[in-house]
Protein backbone atom coordinates (compact mmCIF):
# COMPACT_ATOMS: atom_id res chain seq x y z
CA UNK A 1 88.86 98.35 76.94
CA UNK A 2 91.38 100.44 78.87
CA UNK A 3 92.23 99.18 82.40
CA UNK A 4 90.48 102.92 83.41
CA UNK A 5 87.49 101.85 81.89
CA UNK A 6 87.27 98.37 83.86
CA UNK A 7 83.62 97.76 84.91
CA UNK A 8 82.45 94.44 87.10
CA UNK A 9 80.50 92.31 84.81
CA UNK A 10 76.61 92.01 85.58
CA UNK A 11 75.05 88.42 84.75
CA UNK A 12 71.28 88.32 84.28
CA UNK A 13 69.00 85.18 83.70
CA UNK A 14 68.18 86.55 79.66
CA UNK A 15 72.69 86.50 79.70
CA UNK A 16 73.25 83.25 80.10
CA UNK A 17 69.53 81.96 79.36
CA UNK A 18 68.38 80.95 83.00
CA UNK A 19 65.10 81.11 84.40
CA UNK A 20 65.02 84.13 86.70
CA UNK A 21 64.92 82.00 89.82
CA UNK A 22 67.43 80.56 92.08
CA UNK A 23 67.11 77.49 90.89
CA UNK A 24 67.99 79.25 87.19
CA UNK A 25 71.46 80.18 88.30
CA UNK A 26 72.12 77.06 90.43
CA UNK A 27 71.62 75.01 86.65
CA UNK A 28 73.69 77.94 85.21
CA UNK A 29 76.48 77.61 87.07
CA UNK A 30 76.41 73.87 87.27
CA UNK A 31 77.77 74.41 83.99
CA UNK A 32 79.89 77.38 83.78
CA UNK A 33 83.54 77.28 84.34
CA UNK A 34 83.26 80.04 87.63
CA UNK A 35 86.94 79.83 87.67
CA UNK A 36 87.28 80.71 84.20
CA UNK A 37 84.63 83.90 84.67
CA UNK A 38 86.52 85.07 87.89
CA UNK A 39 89.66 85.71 86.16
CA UNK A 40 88.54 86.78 82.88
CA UNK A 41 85.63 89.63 84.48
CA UNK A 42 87.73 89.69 87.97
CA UNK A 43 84.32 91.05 89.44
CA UNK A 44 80.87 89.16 88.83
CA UNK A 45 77.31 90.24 89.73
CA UNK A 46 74.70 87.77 89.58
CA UNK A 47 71.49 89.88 89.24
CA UNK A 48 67.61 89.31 88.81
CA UNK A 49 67.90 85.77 90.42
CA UNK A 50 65.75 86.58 93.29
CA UNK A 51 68.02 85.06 95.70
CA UNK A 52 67.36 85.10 99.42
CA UNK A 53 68.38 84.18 102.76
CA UNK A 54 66.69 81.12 102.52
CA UNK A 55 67.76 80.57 98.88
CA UNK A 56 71.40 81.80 99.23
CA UNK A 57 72.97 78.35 100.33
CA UNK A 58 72.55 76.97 97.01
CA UNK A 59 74.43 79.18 94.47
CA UNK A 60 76.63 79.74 97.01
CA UNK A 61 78.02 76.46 97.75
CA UNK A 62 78.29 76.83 94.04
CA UNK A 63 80.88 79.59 93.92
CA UNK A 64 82.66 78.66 96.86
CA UNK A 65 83.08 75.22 97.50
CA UNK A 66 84.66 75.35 100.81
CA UNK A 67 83.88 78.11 102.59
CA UNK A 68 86.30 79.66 105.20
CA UNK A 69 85.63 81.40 109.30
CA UNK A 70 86.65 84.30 109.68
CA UNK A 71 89.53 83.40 111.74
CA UNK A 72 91.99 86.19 112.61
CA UNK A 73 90.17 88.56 110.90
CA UNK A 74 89.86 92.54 112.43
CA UNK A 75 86.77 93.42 111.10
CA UNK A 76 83.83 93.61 113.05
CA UNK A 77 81.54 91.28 112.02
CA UNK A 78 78.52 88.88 113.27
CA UNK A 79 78.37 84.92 112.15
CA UNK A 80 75.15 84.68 110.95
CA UNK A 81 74.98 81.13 109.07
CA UNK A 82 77.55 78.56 107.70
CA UNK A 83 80.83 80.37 107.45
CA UNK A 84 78.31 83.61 106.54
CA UNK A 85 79.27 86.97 108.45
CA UNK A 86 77.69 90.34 108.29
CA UNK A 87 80.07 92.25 105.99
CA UNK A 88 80.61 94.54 108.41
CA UNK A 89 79.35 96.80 111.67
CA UNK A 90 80.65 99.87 111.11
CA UNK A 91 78.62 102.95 111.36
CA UNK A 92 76.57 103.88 108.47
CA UNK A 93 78.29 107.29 107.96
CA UNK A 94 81.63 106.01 107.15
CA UNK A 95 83.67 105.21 104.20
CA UNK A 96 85.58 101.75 104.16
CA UNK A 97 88.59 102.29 102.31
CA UNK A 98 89.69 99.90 99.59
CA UNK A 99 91.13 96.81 100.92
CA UNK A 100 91.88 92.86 99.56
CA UNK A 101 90.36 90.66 102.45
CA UNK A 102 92.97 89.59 104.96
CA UNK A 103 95.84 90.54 102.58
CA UNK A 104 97.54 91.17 106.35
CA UNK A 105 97.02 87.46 106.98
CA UNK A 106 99.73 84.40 106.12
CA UNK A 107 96.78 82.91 104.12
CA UNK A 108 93.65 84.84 102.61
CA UNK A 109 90.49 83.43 100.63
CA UNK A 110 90.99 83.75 97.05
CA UNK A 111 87.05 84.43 96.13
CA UNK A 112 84.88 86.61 98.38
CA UNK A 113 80.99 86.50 97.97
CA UNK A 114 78.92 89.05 98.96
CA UNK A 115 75.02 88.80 99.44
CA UNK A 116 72.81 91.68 99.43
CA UNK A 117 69.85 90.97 101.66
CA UNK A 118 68.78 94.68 102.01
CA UNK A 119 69.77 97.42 99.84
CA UNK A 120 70.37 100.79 101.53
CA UNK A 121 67.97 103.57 100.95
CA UNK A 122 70.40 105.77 99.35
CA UNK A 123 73.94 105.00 98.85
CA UNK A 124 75.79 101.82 100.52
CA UNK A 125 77.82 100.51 97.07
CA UNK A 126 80.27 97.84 97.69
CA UNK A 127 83.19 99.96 95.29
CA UNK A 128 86.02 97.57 93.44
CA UNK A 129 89.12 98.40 92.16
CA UNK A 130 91.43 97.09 89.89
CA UNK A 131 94.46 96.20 92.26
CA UNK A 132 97.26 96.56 89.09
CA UNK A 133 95.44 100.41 87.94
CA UNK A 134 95.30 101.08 92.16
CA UNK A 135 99.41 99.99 92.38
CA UNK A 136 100.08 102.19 89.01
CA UNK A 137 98.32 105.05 90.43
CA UNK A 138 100.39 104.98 93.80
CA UNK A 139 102.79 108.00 94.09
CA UNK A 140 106.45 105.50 92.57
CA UNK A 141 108.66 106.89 96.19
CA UNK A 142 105.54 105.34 98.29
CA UNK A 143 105.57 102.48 95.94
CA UNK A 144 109.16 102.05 96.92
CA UNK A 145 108.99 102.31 100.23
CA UNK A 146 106.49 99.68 100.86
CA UNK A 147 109.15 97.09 98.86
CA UNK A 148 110.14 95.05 101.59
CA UNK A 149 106.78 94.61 102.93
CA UNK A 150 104.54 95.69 105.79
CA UNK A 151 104.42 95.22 109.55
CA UNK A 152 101.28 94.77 111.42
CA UNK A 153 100.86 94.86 114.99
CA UNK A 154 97.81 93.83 117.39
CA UNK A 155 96.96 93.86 120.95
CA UNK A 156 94.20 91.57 121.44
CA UNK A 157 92.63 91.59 124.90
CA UNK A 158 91.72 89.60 126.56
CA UNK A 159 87.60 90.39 127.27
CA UNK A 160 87.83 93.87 128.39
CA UNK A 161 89.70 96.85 126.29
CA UNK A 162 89.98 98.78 123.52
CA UNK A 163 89.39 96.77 120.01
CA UNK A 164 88.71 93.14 119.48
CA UNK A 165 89.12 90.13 121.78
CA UNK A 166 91.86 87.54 120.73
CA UNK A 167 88.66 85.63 122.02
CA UNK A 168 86.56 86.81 118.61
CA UNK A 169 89.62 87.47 116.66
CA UNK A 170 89.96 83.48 116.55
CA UNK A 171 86.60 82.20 117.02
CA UNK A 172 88.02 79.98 120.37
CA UNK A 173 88.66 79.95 124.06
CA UNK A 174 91.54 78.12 123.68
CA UNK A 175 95.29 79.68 124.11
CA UNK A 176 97.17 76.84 122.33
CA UNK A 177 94.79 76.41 119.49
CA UNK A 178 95.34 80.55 118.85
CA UNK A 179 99.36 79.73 119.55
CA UNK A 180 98.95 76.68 117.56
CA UNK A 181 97.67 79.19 114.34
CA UNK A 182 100.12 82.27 114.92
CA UNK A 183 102.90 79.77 114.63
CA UNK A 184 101.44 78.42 111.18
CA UNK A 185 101.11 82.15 110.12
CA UNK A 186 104.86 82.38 110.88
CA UNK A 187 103.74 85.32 113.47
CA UNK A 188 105.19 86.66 116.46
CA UNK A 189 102.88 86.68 119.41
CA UNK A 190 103.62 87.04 123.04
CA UNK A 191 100.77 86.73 125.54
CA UNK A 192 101.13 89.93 128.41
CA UNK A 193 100.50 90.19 132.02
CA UNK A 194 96.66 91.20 131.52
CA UNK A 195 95.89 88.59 129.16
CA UNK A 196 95.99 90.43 126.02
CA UNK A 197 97.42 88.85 123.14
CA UNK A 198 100.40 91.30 120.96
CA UNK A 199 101.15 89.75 117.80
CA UNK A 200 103.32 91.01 115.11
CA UNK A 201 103.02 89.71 111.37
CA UNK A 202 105.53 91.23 108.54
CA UNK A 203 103.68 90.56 105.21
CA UNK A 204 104.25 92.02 101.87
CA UNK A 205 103.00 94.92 100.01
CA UNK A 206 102.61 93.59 96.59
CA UNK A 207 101.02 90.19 95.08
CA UNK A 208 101.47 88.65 91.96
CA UNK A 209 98.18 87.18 90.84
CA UNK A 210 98.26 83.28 90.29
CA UNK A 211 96.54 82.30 87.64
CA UNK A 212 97.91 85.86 85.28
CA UNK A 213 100.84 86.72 87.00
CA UNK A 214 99.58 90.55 87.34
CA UNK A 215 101.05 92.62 90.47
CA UNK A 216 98.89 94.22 92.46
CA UNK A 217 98.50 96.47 95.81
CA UNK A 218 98.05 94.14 98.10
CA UNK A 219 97.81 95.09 101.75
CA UNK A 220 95.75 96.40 104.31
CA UNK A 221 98.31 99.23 105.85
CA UNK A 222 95.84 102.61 105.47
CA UNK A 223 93.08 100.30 107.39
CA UNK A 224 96.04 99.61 110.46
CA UNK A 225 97.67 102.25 110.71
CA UNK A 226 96.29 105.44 112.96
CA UNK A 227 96.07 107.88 109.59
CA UNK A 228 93.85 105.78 108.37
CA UNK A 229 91.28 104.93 110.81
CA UNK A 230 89.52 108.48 111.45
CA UNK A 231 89.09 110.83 114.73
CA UNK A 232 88.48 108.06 117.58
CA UNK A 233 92.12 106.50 116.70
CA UNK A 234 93.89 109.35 116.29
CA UNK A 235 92.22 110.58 119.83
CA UNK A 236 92.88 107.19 121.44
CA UNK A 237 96.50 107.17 120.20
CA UNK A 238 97.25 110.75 121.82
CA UNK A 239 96.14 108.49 125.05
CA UNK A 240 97.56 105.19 124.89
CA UNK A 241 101.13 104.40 124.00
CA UNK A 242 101.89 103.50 120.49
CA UNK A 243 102.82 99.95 120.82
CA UNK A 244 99.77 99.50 122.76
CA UNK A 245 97.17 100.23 120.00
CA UNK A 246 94.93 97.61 119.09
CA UNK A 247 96.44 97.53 115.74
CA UNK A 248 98.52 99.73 113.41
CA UNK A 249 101.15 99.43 110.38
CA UNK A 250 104.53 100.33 110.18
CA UNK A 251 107.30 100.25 107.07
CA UNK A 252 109.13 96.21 106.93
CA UNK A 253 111.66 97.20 109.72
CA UNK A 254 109.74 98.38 112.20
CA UNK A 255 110.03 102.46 111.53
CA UNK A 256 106.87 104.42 111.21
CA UNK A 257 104.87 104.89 108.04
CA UNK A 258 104.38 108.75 107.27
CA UNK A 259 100.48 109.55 107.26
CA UNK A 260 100.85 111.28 104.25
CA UNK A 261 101.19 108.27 102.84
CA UNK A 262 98.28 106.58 104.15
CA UNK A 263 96.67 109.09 103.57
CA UNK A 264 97.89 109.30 99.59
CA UNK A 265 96.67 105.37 99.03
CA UNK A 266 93.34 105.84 100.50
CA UNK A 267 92.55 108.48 98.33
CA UNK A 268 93.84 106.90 95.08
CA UNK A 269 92.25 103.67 95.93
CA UNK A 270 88.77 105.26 96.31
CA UNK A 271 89.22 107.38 93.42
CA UNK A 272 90.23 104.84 91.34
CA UNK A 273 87.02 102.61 92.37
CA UNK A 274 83.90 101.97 90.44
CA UNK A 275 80.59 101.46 92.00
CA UNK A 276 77.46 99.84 91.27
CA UNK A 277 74.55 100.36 93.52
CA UNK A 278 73.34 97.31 94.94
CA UNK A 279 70.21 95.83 94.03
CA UNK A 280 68.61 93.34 97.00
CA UNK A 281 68.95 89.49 95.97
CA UNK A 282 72.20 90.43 93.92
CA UNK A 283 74.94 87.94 94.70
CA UNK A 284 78.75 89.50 93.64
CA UNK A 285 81.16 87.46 93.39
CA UNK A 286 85.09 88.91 93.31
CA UNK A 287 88.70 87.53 92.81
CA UNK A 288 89.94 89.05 96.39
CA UNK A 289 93.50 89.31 94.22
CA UNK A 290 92.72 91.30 91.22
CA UNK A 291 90.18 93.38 93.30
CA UNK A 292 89.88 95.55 96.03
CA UNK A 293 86.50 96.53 97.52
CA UNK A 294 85.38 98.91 99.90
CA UNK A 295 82.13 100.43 101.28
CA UNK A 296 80.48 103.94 100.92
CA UNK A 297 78.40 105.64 103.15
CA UNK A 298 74.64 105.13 103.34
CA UNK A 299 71.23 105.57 105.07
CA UNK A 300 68.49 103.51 105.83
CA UNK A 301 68.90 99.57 106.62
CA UNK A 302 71.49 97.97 104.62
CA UNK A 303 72.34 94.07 105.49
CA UNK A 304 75.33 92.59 102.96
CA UNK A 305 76.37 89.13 103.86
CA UNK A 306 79.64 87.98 102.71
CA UNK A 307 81.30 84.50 102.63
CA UNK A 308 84.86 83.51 101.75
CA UNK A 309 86.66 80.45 99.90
């Protein structure tokens, strides 16, 4: 199998010879080396199960034995259960581009699972990539110019503005717990005159995986960055001053990242990216290392949960 040809594995009850229930694939994986799966199939979909929100706890504390909060993430999400977030609130009509969770971050879960709870009437896939086929595919001069790594920037404020909160952003009310975790993340953070919360965070580009020692893309620059982030950025940045966005990217020292090439690793990320349409009570579980996900467009009701370890 070519790496073009890579296709997220699909587990049914008659595959591994579970009863179709969630108690089936709680006895399967009881016994399965997950770990082993993960890195072999990089993507997993657990299908046919009939898992739902009142079943989900089970396999779940299954696949990800200690699940993490969504602390300093920049999504925007809900908490809806144990360390279980809506996977996201953006509007229906959107594209999310490809993306490893919190690749921006000093520390990022190694497994993300994903829930679906409602399928969307017509599109709505959850599309993965193959992070080494998405880095080969980059343009090499873009490639090369990400080397040294990527600078993010945030302005978190402080109830009222543009953006998140540093409030949500870290789950607390509390200045020197937030302080406490920027200076474990080896950030920069200053705290303004208004409250808000500016943080800067240099990170790298690239990631070598583990467990198989594959590079892959590995940041979240086309989702900071202004070029990357549609018509209401690009109309609040003609109106705010640059180093007072709620977030963008620039190159490792500081100097601006062209939106051409944004641009360039969106589009090769999402054309690169296979999809399978969501089925509801199908649990997918992904190495957030080897893959990238992202999220097409859709109507109707759609509800995916997702959890992190």
């Amino acid at each position: 199998m070519t790496e073009h040809a890579w296709q997220p594995r699909i587990l049914r009850p008659a595959d591994v010879g579970a009863d179709a229930s969630p108690q089936g694939l709680e006895e399967y994986l009881r016994g399965a080396d997950v770990g082993r799966l993960l890195v072999e199939e990089r993507a997993v979909f657990f299908r046919g199960f009939g898992i739902t929100a009142d079943t989900y706890d089970g396999a779940a504390d299954l696949l990800l034995p200690n699940r993490l909060a969504y602390v300093h993430g920049n999504s925007p999400r809900t908490k809806v259960g144990r360390n279980l977030y809506t996977s996201t609130e953006y509007p229906a009509e959107f594209e999310i581009s490809m993306h490893n969770e919190m690749s921006y971050a000093h520390a990022w879960p190694s497994r993300i699972l994903f829930f679906c709870d409602v399928a969307a009437a017509t599109g709505g896939a959850t599309p993965l990539v193959d992070g080494r086929l998405w880095l080969e595919s980059i343009d090499p001069e873009i490639r090369a110019a990400f080397a040294p790594g990527v600078r993010y920037t945030q302005n978190l404020h402080d109830g009222m503005g543009f953006g998140k909160s540093w409030q949500a952003t870290f789950e607390t009310e509390d200045r020197a717990e937030v302080e406490a975790f920027l200076d474990g993340a080896e950030a920069e953070w200053s705290w303004q005159p208004d409250g808000t919360l500016r943080v800067s965070q240099l990170r790298r580009a690239t990631l070598e995986h583990p467990v198989t020692g594959t590079e892959v893309w590995f940041n979240q620059a086309d989702q900071w960055h202004v070029a990357g982030l549609g018509d209401d950025a690009a109309a609040l940045a003609e109106l705010i001053p640059e180093d007072e966005l709620p977030q963008n990217a620039f190159f490792a020292d500081g100097s601006p990242i062209p939106a051409d090439y944004i641009t360039h690793v969106q589009e090769v990320g999402m054309k690169t990216a296979v999809d399978v349409a969501w089925e509801t009570g199908d649990l997918l579980l992904v190495d957030n290392v080897a893959v990238a996900h992202g999220r097409r467009a859709f109507t109707g009701r759609r509800r995916i949960l997702v959890a992190m370890a």
